[in-house]
Each structure stands twice: as C-alpha cells, then as structure tokens.
N, C-alpha and C. Protein backbone atom coordinates (compact mmCIF):
# COMPACT_ATOMS: atom_id res chain seq x y z
N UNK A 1 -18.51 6.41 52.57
CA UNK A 1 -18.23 6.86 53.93
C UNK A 1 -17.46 8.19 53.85
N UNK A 2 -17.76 9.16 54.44
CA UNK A 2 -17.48 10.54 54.46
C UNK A 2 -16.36 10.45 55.53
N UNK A 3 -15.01 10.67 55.21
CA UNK A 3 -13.77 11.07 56.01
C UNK A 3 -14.09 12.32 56.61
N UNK A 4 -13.20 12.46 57.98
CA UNK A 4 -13.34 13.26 58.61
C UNK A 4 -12.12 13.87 58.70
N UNK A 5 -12.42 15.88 59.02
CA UNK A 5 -10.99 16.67 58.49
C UNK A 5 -9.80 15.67 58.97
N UNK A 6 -9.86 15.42 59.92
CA UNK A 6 -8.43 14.80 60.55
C UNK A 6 -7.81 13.35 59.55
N UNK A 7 -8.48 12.56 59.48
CA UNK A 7 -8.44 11.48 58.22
C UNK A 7 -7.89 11.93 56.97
N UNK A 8 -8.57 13.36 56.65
CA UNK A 8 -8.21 13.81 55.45
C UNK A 8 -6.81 14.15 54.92
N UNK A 9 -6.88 15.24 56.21
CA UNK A 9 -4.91 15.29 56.75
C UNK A 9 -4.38 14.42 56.60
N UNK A 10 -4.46 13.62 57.31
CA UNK A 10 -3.23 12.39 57.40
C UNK A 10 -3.27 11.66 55.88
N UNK A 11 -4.25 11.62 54.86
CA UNK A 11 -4.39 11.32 53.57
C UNK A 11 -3.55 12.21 52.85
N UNK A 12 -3.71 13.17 52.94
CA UNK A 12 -2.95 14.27 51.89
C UNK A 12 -1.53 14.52 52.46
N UNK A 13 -1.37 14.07 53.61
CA UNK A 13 0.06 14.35 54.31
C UNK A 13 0.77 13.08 53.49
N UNK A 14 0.00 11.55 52.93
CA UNK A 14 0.60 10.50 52.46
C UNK A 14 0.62 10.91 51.33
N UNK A 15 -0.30 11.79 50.27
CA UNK A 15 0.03 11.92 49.36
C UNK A 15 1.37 13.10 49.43
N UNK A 16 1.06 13.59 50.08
CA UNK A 16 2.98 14.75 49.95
C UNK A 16 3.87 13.78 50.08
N UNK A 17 3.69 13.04 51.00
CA UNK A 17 5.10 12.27 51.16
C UNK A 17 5.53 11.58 49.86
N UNK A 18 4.55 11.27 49.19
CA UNK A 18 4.87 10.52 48.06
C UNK A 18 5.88 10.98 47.30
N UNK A 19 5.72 12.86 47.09
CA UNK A 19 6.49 13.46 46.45
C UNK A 19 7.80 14.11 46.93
N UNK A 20 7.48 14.26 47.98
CA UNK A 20 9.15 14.34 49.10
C UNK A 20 8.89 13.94 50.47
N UNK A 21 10.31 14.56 51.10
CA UNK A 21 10.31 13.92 52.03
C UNK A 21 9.33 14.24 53.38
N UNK A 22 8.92 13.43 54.83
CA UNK A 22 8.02 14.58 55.51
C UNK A 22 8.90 15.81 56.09
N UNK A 23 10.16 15.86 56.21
CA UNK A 23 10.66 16.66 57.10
C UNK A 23 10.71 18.31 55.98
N UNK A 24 10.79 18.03 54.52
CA UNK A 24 10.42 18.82 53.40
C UNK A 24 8.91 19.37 53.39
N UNK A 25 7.82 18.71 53.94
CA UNK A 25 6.64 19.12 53.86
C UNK A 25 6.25 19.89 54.74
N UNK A 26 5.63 21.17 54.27
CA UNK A 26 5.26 21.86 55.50
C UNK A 26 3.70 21.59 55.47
N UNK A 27 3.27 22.30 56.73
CA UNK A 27 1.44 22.12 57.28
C UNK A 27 0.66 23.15 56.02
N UNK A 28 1.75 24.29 55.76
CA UNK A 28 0.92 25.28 54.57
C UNK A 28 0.44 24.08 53.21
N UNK A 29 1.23 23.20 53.13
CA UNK A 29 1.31 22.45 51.78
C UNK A 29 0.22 21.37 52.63
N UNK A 30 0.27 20.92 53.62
CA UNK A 30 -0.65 19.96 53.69
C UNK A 30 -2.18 20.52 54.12
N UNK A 31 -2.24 22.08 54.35
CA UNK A 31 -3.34 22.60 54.80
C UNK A 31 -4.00 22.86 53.20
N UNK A 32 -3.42 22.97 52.01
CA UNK A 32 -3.58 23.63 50.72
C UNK A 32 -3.86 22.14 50.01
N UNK A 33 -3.08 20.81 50.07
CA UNK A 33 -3.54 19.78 49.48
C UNK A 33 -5.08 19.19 50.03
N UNK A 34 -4.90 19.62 51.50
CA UNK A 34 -6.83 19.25 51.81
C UNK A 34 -8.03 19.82 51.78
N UNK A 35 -7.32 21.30 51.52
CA UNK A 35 -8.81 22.36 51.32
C UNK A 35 -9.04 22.65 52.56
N UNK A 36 -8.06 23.02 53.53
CA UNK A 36 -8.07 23.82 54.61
C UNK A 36 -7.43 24.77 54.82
N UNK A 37 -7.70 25.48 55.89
CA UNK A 37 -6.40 27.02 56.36
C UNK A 37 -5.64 26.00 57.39
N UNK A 38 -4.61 26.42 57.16
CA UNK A 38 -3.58 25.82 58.08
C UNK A 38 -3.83 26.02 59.89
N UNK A 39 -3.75 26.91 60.34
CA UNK A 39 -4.58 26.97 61.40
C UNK A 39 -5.40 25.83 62.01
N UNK A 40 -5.99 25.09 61.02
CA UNK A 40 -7.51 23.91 60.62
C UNK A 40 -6.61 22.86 61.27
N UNK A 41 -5.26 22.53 60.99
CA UNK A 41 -4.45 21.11 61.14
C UNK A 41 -4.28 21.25 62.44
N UNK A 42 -4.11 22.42 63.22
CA UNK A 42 -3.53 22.80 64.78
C UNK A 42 -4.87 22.18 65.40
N UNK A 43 -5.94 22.22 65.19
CA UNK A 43 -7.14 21.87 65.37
C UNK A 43 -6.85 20.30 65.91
N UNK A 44 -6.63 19.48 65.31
CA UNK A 44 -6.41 18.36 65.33
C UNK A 44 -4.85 17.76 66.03
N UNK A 45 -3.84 18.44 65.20
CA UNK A 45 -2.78 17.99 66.16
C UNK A 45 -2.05 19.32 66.58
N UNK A 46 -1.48 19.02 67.55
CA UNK A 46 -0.51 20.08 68.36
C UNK A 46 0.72 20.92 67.24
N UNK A 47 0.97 19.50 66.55
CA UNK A 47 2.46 20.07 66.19
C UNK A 47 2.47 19.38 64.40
N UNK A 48 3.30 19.30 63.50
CA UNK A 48 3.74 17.98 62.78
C UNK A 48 4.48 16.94 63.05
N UNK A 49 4.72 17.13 64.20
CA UNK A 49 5.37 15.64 64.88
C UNK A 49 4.01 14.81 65.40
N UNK A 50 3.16 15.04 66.04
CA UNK A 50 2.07 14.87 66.50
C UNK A 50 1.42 14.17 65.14
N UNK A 51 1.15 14.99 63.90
CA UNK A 51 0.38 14.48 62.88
C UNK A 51 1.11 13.08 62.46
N UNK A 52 2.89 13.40 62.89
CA UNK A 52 3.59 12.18 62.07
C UNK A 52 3.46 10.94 63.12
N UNK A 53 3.19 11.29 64.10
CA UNK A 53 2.59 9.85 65.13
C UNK A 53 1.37 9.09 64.66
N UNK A 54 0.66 9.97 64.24
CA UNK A 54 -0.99 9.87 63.75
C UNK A 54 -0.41 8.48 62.54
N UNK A 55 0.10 9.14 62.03
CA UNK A 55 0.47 8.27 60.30
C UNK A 55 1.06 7.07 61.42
N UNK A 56 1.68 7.12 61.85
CA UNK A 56 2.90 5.84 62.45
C UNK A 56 1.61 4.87 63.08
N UNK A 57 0.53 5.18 64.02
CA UNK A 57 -0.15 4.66 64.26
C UNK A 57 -1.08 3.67 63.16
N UNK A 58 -1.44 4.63 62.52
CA UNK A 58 -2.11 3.77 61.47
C UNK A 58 -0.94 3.06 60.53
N UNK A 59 -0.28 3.21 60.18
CA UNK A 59 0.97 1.99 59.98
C UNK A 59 0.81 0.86 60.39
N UNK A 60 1.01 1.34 61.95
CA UNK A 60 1.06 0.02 62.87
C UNK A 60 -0.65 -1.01 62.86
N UNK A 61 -1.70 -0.29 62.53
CA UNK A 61 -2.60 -0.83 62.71
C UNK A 61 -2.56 -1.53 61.35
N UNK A 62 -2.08 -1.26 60.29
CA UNK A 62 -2.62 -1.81 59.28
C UNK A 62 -0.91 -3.22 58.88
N UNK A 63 0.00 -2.86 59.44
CA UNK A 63 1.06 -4.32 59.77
C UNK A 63 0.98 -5.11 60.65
N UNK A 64 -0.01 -5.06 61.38
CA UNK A 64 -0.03 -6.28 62.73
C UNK A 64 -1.72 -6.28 62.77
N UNK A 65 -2.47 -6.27 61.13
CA UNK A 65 -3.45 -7.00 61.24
C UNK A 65 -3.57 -8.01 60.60
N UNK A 66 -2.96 -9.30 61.81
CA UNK A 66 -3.11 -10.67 61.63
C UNK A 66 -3.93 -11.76 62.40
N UNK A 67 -5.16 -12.53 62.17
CA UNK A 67 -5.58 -13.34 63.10
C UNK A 67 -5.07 -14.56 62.88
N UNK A 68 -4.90 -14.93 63.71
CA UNK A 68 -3.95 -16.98 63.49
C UNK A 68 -4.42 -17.12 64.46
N UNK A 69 -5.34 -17.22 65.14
CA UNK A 69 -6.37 -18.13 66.36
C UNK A 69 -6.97 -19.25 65.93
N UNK A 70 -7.21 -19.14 64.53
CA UNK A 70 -8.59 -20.57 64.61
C UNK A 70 -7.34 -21.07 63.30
N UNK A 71 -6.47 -21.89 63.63
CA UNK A 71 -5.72 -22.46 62.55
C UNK A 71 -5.67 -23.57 62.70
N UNK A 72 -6.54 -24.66 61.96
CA UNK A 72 -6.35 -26.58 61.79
C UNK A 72 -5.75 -27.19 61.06
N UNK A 73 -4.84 -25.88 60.59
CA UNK A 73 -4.34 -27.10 59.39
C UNK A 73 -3.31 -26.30 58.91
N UNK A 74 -2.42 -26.62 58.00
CA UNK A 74 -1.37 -26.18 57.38
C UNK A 74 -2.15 -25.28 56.27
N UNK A 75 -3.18 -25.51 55.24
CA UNK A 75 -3.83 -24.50 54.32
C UNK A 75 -4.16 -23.43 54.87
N UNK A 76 -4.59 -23.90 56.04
CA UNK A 76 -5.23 -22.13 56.54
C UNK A 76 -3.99 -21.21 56.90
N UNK A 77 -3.12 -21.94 57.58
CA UNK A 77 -2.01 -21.23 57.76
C UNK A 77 -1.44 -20.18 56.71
N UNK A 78 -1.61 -21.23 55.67
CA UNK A 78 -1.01 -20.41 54.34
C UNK A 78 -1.93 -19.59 53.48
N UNK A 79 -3.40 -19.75 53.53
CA UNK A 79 -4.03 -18.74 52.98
C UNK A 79 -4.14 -17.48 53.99
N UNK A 80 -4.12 -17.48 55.34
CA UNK A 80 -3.81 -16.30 56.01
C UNK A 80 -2.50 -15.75 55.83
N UNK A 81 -1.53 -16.37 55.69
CA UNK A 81 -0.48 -15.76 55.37
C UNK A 81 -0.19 -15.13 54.13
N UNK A 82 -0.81 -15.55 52.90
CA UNK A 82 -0.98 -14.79 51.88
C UNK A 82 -1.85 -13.82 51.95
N UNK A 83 -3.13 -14.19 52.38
CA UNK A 83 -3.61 -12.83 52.55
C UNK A 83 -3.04 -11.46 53.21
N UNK A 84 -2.60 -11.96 54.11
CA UNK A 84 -2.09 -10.82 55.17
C UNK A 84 -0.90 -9.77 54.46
N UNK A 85 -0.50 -10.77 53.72
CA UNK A 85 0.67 -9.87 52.70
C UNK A 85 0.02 -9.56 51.62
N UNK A 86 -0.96 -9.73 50.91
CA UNK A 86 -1.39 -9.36 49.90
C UNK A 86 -1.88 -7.84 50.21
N UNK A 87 -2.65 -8.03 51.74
CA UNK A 87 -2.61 -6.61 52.10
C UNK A 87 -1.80 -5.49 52.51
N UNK A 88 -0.70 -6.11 52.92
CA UNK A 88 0.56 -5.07 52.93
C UNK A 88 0.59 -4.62 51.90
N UNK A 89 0.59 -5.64 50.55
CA UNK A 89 1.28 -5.21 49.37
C UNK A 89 0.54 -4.41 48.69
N UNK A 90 -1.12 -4.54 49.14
CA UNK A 90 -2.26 -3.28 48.48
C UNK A 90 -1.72 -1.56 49.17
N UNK A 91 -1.26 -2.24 50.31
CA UNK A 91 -1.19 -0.68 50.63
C UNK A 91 -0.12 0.50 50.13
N UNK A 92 -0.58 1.91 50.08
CA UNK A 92 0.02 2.86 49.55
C UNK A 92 1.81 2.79 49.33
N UNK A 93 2.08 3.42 48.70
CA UNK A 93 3.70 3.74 48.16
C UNK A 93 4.14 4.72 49.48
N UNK A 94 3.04 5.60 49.99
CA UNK A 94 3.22 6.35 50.67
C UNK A 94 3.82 5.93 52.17
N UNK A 95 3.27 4.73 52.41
CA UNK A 95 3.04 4.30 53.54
C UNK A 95 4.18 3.78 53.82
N UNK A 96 4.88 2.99 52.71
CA UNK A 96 6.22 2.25 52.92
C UNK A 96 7.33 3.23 52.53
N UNK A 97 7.38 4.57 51.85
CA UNK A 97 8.43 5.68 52.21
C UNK A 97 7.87 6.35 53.70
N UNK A 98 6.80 6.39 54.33
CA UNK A 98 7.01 6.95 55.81
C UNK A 98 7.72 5.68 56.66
N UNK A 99 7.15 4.71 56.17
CA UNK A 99 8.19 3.66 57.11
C UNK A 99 9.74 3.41 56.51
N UNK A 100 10.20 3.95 55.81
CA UNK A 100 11.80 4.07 55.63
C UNK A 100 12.00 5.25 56.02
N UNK A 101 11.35 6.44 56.17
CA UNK A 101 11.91 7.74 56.78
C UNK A 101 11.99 7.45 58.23
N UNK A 102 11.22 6.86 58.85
CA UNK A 102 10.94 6.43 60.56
C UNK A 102 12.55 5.71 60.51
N UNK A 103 12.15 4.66 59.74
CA UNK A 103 13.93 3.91 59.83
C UNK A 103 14.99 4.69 60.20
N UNK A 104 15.20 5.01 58.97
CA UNK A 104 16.41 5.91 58.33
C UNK A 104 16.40 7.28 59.54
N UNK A 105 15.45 8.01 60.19
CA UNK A 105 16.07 9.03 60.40
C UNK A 105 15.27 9.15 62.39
N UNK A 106 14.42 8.33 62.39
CA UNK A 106 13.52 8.18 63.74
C UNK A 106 13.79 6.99 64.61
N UNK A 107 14.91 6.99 64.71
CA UNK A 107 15.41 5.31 65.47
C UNK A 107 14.34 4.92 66.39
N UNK A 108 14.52 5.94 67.59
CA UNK A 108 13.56 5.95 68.60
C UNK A 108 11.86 5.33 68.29
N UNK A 109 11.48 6.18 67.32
CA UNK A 109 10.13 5.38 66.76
C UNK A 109 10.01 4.30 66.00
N UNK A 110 11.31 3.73 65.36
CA UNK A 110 11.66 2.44 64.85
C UNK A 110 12.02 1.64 65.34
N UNK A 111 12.11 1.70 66.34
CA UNK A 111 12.91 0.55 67.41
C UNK A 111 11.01 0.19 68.70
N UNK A 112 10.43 1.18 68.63
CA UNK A 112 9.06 0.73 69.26
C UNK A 112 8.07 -0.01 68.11
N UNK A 113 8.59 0.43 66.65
CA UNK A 113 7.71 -0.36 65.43
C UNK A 113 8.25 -1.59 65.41
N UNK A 114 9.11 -2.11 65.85
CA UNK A 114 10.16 -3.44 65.57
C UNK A 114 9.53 -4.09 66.63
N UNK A 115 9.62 -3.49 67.84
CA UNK A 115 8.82 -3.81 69.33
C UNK A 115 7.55 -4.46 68.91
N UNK A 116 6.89 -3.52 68.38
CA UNK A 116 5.05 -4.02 68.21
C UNK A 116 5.13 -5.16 67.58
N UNK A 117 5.81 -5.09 66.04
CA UNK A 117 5.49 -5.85 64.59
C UNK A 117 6.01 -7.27 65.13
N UNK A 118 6.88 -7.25 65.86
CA UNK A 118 7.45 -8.39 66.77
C UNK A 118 6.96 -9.34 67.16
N UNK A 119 6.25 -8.30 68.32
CA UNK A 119 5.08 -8.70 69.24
C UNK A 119 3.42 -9.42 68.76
N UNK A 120 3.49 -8.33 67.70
CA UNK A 120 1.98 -8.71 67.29
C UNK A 120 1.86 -9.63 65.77
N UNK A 121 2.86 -9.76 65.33
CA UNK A 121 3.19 -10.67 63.83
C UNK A 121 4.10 -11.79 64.02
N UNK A 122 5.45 -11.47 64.24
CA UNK A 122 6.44 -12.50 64.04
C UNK A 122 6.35 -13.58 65.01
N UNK A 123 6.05 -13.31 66.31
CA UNK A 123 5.76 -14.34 67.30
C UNK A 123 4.27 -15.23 67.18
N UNK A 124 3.66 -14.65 66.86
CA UNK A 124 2.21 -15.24 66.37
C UNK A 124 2.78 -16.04 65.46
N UNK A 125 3.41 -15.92 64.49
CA UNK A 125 3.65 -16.80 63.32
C UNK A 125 4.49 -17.71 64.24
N UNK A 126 5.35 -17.65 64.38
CA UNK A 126 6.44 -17.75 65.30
C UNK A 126 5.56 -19.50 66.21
N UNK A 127 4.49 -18.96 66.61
CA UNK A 127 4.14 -19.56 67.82
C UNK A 127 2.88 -20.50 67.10
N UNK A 128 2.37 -20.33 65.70
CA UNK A 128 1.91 -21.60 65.29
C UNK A 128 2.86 -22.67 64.33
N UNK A 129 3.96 -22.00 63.99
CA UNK A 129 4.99 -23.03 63.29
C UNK A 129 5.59 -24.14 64.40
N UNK A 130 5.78 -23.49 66.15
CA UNK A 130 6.13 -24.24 67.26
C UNK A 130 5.15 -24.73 67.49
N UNK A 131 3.76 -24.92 67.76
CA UNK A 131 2.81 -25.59 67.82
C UNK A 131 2.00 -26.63 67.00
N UNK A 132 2.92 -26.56 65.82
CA UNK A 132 2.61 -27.40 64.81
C UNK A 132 3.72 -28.26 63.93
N UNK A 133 4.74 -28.41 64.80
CA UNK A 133 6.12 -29.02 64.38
C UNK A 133 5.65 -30.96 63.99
N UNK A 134 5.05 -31.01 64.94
CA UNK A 134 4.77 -32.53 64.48
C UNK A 134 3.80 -32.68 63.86
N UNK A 135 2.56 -32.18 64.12
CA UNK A 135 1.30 -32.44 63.31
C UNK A 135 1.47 -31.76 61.62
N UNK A 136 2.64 -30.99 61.35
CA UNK A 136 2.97 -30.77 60.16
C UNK A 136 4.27 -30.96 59.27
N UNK A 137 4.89 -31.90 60.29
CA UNK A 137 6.10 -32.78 60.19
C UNK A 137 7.32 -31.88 59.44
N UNK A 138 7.32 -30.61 60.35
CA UNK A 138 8.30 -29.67 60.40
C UNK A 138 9.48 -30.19 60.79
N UNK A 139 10.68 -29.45 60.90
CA UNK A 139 11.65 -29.99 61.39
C UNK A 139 11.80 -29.40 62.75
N UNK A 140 12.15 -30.10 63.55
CA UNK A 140 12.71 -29.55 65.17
C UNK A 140 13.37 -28.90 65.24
N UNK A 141 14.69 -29.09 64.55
CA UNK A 141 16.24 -28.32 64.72
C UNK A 141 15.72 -26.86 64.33
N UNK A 142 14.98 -26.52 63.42
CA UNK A 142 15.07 -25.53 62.07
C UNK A 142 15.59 -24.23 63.56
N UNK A 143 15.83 -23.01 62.79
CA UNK A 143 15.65 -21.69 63.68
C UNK A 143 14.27 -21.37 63.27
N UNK A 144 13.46 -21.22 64.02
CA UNK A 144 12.31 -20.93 63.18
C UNK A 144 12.14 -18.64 62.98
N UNK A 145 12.79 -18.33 64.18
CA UNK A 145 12.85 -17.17 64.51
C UNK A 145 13.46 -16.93 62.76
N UNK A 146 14.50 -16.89 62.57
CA UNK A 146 15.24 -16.98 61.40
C UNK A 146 14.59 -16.96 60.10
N UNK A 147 13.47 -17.99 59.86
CA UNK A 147 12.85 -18.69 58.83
C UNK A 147 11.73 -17.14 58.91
N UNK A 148 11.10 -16.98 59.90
CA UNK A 148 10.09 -16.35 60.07
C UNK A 148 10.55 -14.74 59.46
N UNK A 149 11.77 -14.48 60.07
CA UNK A 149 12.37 -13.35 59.49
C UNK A 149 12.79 -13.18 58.60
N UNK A 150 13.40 -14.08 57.49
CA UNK A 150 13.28 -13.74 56.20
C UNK A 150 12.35 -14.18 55.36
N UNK A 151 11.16 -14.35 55.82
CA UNK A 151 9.70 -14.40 55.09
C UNK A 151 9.54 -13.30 54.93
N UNK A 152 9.31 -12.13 56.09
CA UNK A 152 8.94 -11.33 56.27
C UNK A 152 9.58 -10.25 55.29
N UNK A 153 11.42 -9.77 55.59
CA UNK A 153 12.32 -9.04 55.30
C UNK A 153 12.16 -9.26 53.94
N UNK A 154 11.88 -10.16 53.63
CA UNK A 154 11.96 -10.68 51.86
C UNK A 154 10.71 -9.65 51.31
N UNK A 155 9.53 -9.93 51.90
CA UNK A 155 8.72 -9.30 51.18
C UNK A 155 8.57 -8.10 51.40
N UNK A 156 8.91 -7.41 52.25
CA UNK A 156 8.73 -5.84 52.78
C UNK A 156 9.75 -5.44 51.92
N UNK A 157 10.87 -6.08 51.49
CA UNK A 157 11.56 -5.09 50.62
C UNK A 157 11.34 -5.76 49.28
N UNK A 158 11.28 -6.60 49.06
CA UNK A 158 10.71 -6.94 47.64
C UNK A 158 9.50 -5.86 47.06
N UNK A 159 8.68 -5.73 47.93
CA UNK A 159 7.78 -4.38 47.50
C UNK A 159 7.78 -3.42 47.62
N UNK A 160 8.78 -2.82 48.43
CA UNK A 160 9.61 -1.55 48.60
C UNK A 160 10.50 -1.41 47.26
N UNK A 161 11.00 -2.13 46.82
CA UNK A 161 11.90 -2.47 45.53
C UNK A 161 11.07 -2.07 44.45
N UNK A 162 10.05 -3.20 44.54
CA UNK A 162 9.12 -2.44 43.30
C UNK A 162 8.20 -1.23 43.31
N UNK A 163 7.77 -1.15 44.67
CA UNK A 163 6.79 0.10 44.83
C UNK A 163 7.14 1.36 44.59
N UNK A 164 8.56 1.84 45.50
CA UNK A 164 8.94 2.52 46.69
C UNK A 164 9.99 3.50 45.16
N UNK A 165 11.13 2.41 44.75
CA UNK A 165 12.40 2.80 44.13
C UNK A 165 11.89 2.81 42.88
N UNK A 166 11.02 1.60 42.34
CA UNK A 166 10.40 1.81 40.70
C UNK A 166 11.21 0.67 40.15
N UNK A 167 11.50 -0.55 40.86
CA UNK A 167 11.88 -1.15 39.81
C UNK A 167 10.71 -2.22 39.39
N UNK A 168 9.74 -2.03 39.27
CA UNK A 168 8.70 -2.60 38.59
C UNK A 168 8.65 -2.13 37.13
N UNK A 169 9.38 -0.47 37.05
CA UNK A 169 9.76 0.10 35.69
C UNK A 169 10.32 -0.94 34.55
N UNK A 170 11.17 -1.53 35.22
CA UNK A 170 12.71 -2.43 35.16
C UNK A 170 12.07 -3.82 34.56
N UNK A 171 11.30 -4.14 35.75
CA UNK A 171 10.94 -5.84 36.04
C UNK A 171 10.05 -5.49 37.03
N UNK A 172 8.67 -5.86 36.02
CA UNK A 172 7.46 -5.85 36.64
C UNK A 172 6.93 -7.57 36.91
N UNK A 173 6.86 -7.48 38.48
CA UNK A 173 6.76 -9.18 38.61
C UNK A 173 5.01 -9.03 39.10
N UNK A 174 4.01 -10.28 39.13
CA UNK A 174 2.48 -10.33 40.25
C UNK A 174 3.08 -10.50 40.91
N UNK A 175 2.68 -9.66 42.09
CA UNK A 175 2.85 -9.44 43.33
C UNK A 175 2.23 -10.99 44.05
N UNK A 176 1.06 -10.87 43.42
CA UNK A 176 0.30 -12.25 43.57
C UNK A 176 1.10 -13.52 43.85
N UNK A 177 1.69 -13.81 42.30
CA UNK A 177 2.74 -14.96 42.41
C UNK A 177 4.20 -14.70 43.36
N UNK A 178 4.55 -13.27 43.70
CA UNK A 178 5.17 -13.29 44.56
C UNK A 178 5.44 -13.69 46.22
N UNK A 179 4.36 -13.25 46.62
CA UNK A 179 3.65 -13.73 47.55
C UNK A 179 3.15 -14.85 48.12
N UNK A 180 3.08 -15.52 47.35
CA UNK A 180 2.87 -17.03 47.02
C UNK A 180 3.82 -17.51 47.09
N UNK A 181 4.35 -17.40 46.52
CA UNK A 181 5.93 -18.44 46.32
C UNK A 181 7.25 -17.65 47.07
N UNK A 182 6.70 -16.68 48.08
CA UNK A 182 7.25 -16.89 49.32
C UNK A 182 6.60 -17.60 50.34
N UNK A 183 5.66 -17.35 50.33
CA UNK A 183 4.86 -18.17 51.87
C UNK A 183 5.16 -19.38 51.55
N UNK A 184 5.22 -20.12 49.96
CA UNK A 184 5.32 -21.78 49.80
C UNK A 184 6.53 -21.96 50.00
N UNK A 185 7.98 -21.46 49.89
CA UNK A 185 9.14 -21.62 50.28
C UNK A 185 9.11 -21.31 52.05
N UNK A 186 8.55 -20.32 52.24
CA UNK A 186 8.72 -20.58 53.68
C UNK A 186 8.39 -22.27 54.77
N UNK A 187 7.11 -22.21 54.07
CA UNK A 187 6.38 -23.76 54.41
C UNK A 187 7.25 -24.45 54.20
N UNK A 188 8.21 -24.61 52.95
CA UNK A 188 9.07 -25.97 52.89
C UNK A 188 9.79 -25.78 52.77
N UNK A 189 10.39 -24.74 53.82
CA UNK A 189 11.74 -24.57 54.66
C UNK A 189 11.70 -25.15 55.61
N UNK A 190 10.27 -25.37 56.17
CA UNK A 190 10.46 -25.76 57.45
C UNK A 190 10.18 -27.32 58.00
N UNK A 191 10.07 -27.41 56.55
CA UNK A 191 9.64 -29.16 56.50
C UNK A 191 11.30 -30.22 56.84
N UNK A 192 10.78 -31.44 57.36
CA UNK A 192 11.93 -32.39 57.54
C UNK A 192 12.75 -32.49 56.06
C-alpha cells in the first residue's frame, strides 16, 4: 500500500521524535527526512502544531482500539485484553515519547487524551467486569475503577520503561509473558 505525502510526514516526524524532542524538530528536518521541500508540509498542515494534532489523533486511534461487545465468557475477556495490549506494545518507541511530551509539557491536550482513553477503554473494561460480577464470581466490594487502573498504568509504563528509557538494555523481559501475567493478575484480583 503506497502512503500518501501527508502519512509520510507524520512517519518521519515519529522517526525525528525518536531522536529528540518535537519542540527541537523543525519542518526543514522533517521536509528533508521525507524527500520533500518544506513548503510541501504547509500543503497539508497549517502550522507544526497542526501536524502535532495529526500524530495525537492517530495515537488516539490506535489506544482506544478495543471491541468488548460480543464477550461470553471470562476467556474472551482475557484474550481481548491481551491482545489489545500486545498491540500497544507493537507500537513505535516514537509514539510513546510523543505521548510523554503531550504529558509533560501539553496539559491541555493531555487532559482531552485522559478524557477519550477513559471514555473509550477504561469504562468499557470497566463495564464488562460490572456486568459480570456474578456470572464470574468476582467480588462485589472490589474498586473495580482502581483494579482497572492499575492494569492499565502498569503496562503503559512497564513499556515505556523498556521501550522509551532502555531498560530492556538492563533487563530484557517477553513482553508476551508480560502482558499475560498482568491481565491474569488483574482477573484474580477481582475474584472472591
């Protein structure tokens, strides 16, 4: 499948980021990493704030793609839930230093990513662990909000840890078995 200039941009804008920061990157460096005249990027977006929405968007599309509609059972639960992180965890180095620069320095656009990921992940999860308290002989009391959030927090920085900082250098763990044996501690956290 043949990318299109604008795709391309936002590709080579993830590969700069890799190497510093975006507010360090200029459009000359990202017009020269894609094999365009700079001029070419104005084409597409207005500004580099504009391009850095572009990236934030696709962020967001690729962390709140979760389906939990057709769930009968406690396995499916948990092979969607591994999957779903297995694909976080495929995705770029790049992707999880633009989402600590948004943190760290874009409140405003981090506080609408918290909004979405909320909305479109944690409550979904959220809302088949409450729908399945007895038929999976969960506990009532639990917080589940709580449980759900350090599933999550655990693994976003667990692979930020290894991806992001390099301590896979250090202590290289499978991501695989990581992943796993969070979603299975989550499950029987929430058991009686």
């Amino acid at each position: 499948m043949k990318l299109t200039t604008k795709e391309k941009i936002l590709l080579n804008t993830l590969k700069l980021i890799d190497k510093n920061p975006f507010p360090k990157i200029s459009t000359k460096q990202i017009a020269n990493e894609t094999g365009i005249s700079e001029g070419a990027i104005f084409k597409h977006f207005k500004n580099k704030e504009e391009l850095l929405q572009h990236l934030c968007d696709k962020f967001l599309t690729i962390v709140t793609t979760i389906d939990l509609t057709n769930i009968s059972n406690e396995t499916d639960f948990r092979k969607i839930l591994i999957s779903f992180f297995q694909n976080l965890q495929r995705t770029q180095n790049q992707v999880y230093k633009l989402v600590l620069y948004i943190s760290m320095y874009k409140k405003s656009q981090f506080k609408i990513f918290n909004k979405i990921i909320n909305e479109e992940v944690y409550k979904k999860i959220e809302e088949v662990v409450k729908n399945n308290i007895k038929n999976w002989n969960y506990n009532e009391k639990i917080n589940i909000k709580i449980h759900v959030r350090l599933l999550m927090y655990s693994l976003y920085f667990f692979t930020i840890q290894q991806q992001v900082f390099g301590a896979d250098k250090i202590e290289n763990f499978d991501m695989k078995k990581v992943i796993e044996t969070s979603v299975d501690n989550f499950l029987m956290g929430l058991k009686k």
